[in-house]
N, C-alpha and C. Protein backbone atom coordinates (compact mmCIF):
# COMPACT_ATOMS: atom_id res chain seq x y z
N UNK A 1 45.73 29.19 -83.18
CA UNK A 1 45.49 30.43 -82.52
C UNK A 1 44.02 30.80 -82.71
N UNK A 2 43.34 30.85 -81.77
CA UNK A 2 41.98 31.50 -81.50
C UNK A 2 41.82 33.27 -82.13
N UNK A 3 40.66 33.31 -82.35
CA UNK A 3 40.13 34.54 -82.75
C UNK A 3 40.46 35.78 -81.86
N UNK A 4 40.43 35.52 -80.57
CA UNK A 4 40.63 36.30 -79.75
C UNK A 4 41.75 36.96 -79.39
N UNK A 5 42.70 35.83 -79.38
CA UNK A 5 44.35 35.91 -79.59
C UNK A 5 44.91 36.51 -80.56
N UNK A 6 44.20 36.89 -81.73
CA UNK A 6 45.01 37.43 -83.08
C UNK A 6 44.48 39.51 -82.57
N UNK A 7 43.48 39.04 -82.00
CA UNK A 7 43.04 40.48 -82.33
C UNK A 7 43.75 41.18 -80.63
N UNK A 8 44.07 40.68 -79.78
CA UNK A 8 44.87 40.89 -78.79
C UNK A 8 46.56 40.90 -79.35
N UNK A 9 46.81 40.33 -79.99
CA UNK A 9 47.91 40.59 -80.71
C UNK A 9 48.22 41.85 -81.66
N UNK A 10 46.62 42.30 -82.67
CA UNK A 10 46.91 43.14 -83.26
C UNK A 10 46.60 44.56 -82.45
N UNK A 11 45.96 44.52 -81.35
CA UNK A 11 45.58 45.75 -80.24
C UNK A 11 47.27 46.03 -79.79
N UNK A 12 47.90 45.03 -79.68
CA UNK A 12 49.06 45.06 -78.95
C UNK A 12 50.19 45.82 -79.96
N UNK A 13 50.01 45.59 -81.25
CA UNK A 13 50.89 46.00 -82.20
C UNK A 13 50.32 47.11 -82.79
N UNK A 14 48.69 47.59 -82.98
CA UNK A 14 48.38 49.00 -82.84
C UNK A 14 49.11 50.13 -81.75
N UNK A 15 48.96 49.51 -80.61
CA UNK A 15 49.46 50.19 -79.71
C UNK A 15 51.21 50.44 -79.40
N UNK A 16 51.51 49.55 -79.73
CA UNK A 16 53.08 49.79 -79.86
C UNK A 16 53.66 50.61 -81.12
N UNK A 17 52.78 50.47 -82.02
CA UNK A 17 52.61 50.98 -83.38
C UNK A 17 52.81 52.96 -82.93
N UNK A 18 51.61 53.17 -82.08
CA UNK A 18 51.10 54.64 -82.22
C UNK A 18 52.43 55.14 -80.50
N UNK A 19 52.53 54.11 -79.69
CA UNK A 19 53.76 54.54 -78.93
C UNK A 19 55.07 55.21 -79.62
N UNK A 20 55.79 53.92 -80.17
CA UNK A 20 56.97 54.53 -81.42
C UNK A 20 56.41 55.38 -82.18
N UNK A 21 55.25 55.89 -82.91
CA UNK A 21 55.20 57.31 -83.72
C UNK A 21 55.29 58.18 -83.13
N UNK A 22 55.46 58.36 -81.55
CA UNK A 22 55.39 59.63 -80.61
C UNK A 22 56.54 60.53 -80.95
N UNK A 23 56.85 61.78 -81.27
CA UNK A 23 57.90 62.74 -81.35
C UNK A 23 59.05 62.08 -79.94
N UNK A 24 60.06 62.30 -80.87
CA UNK A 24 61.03 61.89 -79.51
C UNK A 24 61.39 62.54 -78.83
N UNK A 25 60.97 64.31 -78.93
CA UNK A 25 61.31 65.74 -77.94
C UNK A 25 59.95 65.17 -77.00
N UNK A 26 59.34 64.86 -76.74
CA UNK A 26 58.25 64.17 -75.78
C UNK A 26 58.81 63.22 -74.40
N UNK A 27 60.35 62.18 -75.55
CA UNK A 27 60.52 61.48 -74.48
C UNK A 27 61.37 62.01 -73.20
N UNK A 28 62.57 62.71 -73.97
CA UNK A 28 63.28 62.85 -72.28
C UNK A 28 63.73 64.27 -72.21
N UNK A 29 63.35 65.06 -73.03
CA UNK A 29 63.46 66.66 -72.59
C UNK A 29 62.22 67.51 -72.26
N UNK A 30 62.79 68.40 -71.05
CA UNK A 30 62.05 69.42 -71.02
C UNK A 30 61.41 70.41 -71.67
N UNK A 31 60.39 70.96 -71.47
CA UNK A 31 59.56 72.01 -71.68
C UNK A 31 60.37 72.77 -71.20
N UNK A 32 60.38 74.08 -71.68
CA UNK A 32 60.65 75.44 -70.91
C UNK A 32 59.20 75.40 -70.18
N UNK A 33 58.97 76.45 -69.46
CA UNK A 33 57.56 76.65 -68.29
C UNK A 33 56.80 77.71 -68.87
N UNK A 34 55.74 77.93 -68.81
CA UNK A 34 54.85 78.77 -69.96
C UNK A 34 55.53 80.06 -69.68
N UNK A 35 55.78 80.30 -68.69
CA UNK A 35 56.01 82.04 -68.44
C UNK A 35 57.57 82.33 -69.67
N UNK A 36 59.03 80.95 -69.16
CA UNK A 36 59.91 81.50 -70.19
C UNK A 36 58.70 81.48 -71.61
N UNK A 37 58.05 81.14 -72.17
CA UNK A 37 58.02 80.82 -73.24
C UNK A 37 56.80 82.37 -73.54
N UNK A 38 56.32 82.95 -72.84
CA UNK A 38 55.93 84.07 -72.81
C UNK A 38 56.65 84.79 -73.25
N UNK A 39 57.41 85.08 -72.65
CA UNK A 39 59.07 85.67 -72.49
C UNK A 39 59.70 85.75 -73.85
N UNK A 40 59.82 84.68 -74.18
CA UNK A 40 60.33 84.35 -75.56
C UNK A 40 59.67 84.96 -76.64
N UNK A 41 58.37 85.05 -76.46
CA UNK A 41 57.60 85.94 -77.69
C UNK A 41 58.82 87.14 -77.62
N UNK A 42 58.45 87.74 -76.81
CA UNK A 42 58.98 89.55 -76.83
C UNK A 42 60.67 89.00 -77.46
N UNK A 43 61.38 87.68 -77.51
CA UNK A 43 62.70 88.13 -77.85
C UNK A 43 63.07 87.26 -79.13
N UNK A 44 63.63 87.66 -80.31
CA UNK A 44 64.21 87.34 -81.40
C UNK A 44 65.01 86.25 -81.36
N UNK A 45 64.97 85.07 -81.94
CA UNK A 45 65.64 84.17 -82.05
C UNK A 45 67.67 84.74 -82.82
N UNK A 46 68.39 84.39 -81.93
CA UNK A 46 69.91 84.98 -82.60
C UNK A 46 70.61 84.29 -83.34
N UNK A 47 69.61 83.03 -84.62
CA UNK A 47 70.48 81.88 -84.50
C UNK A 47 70.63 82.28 -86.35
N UNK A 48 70.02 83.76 -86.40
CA UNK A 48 70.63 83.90 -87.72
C UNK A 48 69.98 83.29 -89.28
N UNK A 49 69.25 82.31 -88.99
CA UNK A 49 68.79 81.44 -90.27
C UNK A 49 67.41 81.59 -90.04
N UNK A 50 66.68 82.76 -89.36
CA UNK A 50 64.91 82.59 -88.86
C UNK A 50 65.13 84.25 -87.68
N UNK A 51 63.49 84.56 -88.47
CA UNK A 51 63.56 85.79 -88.33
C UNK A 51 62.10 85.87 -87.14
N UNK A 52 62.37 84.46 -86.34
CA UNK A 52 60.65 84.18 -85.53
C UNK A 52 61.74 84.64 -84.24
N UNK A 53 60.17 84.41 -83.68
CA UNK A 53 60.79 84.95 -82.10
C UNK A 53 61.19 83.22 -81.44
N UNK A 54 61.83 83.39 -80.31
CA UNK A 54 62.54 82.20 -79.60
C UNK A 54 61.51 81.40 -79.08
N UNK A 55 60.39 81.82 -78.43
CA UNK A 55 59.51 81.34 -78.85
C UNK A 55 58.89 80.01 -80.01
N UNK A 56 58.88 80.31 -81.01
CA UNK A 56 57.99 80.24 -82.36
C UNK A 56 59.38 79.42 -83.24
N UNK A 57 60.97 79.56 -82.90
CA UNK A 57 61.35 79.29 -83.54
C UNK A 57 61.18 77.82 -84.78
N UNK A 58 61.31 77.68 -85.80
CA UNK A 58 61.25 76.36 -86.37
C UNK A 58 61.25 75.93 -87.77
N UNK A 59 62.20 75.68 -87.67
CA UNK A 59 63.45 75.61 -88.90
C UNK A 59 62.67 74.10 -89.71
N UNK A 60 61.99 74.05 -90.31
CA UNK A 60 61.56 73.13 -91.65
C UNK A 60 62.28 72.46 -92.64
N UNK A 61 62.20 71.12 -93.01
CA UNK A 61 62.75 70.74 -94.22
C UNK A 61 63.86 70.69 -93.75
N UNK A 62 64.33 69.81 -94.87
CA UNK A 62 66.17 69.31 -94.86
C UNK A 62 65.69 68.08 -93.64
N UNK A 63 67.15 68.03 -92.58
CA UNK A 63 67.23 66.95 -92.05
C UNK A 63 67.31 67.09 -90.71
N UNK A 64 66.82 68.59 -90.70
CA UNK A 64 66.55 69.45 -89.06
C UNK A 64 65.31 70.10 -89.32
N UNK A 65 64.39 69.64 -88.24
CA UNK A 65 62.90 70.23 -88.03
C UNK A 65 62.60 70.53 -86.75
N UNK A 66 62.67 71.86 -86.61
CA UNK A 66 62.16 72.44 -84.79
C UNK A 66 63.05 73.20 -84.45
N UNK A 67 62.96 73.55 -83.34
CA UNK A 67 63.68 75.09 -82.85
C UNK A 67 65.15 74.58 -82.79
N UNK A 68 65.61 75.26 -83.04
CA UNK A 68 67.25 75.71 -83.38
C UNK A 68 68.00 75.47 -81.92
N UNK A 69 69.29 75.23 -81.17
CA UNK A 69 70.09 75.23 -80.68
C UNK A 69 69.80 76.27 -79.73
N UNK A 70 70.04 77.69 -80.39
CA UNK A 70 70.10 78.73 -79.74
C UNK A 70 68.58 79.26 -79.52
N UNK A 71 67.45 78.71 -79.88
CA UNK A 71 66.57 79.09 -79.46
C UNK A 71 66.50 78.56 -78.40
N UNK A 72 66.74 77.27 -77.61
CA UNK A 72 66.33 75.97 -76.96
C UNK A 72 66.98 76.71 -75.98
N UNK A 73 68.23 76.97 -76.52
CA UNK A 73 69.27 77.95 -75.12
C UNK A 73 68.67 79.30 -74.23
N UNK A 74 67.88 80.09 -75.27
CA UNK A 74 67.84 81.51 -74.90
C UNK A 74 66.82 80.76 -74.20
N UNK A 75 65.57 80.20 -74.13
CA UNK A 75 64.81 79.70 -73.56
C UNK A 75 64.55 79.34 -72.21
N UNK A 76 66.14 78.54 -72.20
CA UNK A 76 66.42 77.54 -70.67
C UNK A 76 67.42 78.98 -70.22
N UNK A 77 67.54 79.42 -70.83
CA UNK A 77 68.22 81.14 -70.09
C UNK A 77 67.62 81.85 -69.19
N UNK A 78 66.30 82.22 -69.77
CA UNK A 78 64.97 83.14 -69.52
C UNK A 78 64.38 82.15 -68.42
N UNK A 79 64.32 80.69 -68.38
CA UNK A 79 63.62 80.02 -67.72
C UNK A 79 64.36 80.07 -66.12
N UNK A 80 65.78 79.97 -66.82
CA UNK A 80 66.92 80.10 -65.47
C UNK A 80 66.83 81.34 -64.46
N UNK A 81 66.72 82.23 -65.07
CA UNK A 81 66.71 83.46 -64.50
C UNK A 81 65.20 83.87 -64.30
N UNK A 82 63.85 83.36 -64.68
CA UNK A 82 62.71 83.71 -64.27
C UNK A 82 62.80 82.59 -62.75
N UNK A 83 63.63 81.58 -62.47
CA UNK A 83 63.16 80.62 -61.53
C UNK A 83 64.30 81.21 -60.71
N UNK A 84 65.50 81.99 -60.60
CA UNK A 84 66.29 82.76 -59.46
C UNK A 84 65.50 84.17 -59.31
N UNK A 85 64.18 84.40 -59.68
CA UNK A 85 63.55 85.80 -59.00
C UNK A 85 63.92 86.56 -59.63
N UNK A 86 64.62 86.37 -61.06
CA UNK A 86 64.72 87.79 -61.85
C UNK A 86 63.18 88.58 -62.41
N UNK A 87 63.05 89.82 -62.48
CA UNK A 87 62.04 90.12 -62.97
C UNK A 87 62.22 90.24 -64.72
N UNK A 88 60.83 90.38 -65.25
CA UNK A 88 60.42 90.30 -66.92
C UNK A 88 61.83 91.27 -67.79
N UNK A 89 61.15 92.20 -67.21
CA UNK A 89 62.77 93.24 -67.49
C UNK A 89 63.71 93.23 -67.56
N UNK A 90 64.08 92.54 -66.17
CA UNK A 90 65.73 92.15 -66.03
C UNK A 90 66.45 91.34 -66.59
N UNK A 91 65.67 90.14 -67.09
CA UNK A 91 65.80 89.11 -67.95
C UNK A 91 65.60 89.39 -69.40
N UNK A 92 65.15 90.67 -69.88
CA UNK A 92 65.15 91.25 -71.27
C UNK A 92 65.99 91.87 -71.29
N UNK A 93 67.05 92.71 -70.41
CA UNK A 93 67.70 93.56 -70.37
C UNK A 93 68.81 92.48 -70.34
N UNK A 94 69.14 91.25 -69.48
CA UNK A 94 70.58 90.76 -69.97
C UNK A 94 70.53 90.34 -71.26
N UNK A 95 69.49 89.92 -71.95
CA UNK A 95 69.67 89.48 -73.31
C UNK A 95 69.73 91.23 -74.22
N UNK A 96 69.08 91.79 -73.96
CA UNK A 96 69.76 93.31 -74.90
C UNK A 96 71.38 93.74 -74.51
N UNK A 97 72.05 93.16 -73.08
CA UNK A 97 73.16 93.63 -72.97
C UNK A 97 73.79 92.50 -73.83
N UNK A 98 73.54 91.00 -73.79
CA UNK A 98 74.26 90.01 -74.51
C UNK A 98 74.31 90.27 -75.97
N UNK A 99 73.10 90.35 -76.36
CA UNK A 99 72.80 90.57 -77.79
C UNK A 99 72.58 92.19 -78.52
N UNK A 100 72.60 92.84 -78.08
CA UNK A 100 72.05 94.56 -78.46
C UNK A 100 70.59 94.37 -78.63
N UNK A 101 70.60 95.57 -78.76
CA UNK A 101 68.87 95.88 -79.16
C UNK A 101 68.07 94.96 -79.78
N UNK A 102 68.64 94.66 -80.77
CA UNK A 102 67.84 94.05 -81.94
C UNK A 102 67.49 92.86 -81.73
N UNK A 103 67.74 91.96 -80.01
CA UNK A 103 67.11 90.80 -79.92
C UNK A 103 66.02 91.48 -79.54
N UNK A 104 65.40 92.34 -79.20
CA UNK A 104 63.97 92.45 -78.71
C UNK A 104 62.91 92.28 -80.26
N UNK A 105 61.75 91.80 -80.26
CA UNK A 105 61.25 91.75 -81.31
C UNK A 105 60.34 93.32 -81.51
N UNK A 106 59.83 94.23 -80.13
CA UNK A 106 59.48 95.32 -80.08
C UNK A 106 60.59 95.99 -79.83
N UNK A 107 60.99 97.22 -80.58
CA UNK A 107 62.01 98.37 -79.91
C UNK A 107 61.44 98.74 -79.01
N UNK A 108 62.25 99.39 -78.27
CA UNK A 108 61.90 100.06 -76.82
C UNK A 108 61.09 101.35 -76.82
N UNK A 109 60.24 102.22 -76.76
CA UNK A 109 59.32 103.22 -77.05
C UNK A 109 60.38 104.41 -75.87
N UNK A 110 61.76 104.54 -76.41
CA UNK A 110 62.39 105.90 -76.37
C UNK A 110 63.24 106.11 -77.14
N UNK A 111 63.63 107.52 -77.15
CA UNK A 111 64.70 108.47 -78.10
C UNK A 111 63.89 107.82 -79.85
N UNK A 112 65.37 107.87 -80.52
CA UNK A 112 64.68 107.50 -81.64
C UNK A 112 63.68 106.61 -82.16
N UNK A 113 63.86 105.39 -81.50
CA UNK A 113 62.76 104.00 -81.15
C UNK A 113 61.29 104.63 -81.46
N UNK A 114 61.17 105.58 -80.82
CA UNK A 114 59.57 106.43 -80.85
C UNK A 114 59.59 106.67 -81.73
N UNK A 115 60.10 107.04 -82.97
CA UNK A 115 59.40 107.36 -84.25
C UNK A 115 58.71 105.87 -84.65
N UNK A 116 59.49 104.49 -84.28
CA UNK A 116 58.58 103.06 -85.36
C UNK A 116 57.22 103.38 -84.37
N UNK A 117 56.99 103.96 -83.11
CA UNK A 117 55.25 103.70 -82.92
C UNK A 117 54.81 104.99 -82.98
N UNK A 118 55.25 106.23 -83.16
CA UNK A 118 54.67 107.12 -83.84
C UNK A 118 54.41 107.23 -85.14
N UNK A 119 55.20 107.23 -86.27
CA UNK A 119 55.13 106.96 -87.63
C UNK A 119 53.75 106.83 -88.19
N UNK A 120 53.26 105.21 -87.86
CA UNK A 120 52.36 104.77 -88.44
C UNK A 120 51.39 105.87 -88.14
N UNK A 121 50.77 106.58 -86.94
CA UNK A 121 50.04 107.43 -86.53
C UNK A 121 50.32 108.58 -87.21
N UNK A 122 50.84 109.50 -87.56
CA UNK A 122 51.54 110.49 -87.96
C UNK A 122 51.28 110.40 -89.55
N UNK A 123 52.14 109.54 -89.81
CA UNK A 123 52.14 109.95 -91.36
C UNK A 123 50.66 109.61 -91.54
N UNK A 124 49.78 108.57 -91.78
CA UNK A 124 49.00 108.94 -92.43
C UNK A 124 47.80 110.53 -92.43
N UNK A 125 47.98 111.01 -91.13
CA UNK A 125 47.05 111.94 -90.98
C UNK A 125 48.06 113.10 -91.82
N UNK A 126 49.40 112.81 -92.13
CA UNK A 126 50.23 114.04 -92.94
C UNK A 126 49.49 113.77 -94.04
N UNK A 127 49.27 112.74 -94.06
CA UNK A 127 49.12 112.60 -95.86
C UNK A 127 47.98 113.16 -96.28
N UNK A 128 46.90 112.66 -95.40
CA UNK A 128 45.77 113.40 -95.36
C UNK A 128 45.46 114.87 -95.93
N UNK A 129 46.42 115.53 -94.78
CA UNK A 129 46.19 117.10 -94.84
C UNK A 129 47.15 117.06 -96.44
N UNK A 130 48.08 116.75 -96.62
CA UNK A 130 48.61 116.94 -98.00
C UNK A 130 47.45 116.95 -98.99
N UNK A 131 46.89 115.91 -99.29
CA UNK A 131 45.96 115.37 -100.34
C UNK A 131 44.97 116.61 -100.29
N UNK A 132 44.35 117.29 -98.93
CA UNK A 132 43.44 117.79 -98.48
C UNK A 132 43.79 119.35 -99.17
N UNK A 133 45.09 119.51 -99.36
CA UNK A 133 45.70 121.24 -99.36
C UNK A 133 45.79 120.98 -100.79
N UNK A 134 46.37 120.14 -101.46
CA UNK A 134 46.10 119.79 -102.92
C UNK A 134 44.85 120.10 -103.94
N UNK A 135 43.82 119.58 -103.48
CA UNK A 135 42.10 119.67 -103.73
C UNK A 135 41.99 120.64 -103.69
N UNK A 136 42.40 121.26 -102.24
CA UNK A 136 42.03 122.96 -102.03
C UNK A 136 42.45 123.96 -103.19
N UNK A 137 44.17 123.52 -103.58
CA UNK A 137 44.45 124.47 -104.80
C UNK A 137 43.85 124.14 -105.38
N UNK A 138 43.72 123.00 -105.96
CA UNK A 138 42.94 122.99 -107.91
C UNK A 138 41.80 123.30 -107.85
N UNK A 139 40.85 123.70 -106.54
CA UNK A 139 39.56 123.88 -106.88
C UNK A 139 39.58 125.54 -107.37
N UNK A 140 40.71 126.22 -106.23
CA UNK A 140 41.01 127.65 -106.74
C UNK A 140 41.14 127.76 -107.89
N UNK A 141 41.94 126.86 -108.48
CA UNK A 141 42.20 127.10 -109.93
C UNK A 141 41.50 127.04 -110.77
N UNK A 142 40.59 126.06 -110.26
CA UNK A 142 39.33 125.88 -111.23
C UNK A 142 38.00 126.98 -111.33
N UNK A 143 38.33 127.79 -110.97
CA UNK A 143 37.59 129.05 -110.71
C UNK A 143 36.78 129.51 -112.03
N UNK A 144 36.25 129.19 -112.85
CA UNK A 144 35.40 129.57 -114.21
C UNK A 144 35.06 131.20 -114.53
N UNK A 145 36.01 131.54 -115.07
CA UNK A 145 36.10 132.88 -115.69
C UNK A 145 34.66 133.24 -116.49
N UNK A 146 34.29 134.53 -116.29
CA UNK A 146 33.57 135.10 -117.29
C UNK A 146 33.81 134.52 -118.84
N UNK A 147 32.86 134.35 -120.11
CA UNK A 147 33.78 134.43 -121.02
C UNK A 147 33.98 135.51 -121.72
N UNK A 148 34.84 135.97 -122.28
CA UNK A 148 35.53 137.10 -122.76
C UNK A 148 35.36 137.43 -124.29
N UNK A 149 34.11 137.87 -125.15
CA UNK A 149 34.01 137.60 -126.46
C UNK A 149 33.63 139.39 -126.57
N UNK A 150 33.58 139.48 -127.38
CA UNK A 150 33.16 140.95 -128.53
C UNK A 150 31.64 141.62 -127.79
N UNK A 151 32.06 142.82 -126.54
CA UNK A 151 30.34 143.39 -125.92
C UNK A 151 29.60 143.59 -127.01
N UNK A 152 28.44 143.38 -126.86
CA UNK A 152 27.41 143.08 -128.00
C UNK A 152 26.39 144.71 -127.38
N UNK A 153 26.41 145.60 -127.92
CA UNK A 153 25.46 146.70 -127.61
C UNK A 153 24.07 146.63 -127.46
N UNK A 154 23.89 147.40 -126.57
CA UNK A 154 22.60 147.53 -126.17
C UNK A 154 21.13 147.75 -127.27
N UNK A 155 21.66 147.82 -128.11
CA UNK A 155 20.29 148.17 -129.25
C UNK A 155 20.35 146.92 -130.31
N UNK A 156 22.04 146.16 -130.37
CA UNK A 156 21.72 145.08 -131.06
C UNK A 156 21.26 144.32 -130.25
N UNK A 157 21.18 144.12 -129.15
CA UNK A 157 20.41 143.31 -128.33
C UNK A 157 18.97 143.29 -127.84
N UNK A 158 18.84 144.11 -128.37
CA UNK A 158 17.19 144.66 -128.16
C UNK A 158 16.30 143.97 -129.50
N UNK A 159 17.24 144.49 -130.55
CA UNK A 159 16.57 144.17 -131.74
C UNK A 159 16.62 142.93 -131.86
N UNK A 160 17.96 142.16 -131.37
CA UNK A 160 17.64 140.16 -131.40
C UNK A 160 16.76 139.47 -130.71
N UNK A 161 16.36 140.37 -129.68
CA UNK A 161 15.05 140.05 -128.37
C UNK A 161 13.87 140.53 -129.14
N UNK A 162 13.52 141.72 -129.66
CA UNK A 162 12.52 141.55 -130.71
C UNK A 162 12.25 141.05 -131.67
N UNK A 163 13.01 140.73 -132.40
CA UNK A 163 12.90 139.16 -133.80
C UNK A 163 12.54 138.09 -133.03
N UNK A 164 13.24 137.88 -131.67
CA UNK A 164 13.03 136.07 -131.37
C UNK A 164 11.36 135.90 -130.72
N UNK A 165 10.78 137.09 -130.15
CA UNK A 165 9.69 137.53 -129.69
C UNK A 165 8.70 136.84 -131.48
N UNK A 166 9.42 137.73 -131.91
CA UNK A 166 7.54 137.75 -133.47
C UNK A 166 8.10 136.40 -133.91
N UNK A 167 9.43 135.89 -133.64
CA UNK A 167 9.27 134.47 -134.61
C UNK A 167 8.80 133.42 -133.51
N UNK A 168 8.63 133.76 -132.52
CA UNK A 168 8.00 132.76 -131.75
C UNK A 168 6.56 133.04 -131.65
N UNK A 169 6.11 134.22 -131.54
CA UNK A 169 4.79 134.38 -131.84
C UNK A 169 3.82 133.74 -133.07
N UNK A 170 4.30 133.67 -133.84
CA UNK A 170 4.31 133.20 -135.75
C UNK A 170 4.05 131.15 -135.18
């Protein structure tokens, strides 16, 4: 075997080499289409063991690695119903009727829901004024009284202002 032949042999077995290392979700399944997978951000994976969105799902370690069953599902769901002309909404709204609320990864900004995006805004400026009305008392309190000792008369005070006069003169 020629020089040429070995290294055409080993190009050939590099390359078959880095073919077989390819992920095998590459070979014969689909992608969802970027928009479901948009989609998927905004909704919670329901598969119970992962707290990512359907999206993002991906379960590590052990002898399963990558998105879950039911992520793969809600996915080709969202994808199903974005490709029959459902709108963003409508397709969030059958998964809140399938699943309740809590598949959305944002609550909905009404009724009670509005306090998780008010809150953050709110309380800290409460706290503020708290801290702020706090300071305010103790400075009242801290108010420095006269001090209160034995009135010293007018002639003994005259006479201690004239001693301190000649001993400083001296």
């Amino acid at each position: 075997m020629g020089r040429t032949s070995q290294i055409k042999i080993f190009a050939l077995a590099v390359l078959a080499f880095c073919f077989l290392s390819l992920p095998p979700l590459s070979w014969g399944q689909s992608q969802p289409p970027a928009h479901a997978k948009v989609l998927g951000q905004r909704l919670k994976c329901m598969c119970g063991g992962c707290g990512d969105t359907a999206s993002s799902c991906n379960h590590t370690g052990g002898a399963f690695s990558g998105p879950c069953d039911t992520a793969k599902g809600m996915l080709k769901e969202a994808s199903d119903r974005i490709s029959s002309g459902s709108s963003d909404d409508l397709v969030l709204q059958s998964f809140v009727q399938e699943y309740g609320p809590t598949v959305l990864i944002e609550p909905p900004k009404e009724g009670f829901n509005l306090l998780a995006w008010i809150m953050p805004i709110v309380m800290p400026i409460l706290a503020l004024f708290a801290v702020w009305a706090v300071v305010r008392r103790w400075r009242h309190r801290a108010i420095i009284a006269p001090a209160g000792g034995p009135s010293v008369s007018p002639v003994l005070l005259a006479r201690a202002q004239h001693e301190a006069e000649r001993e400083s003169d001296e």
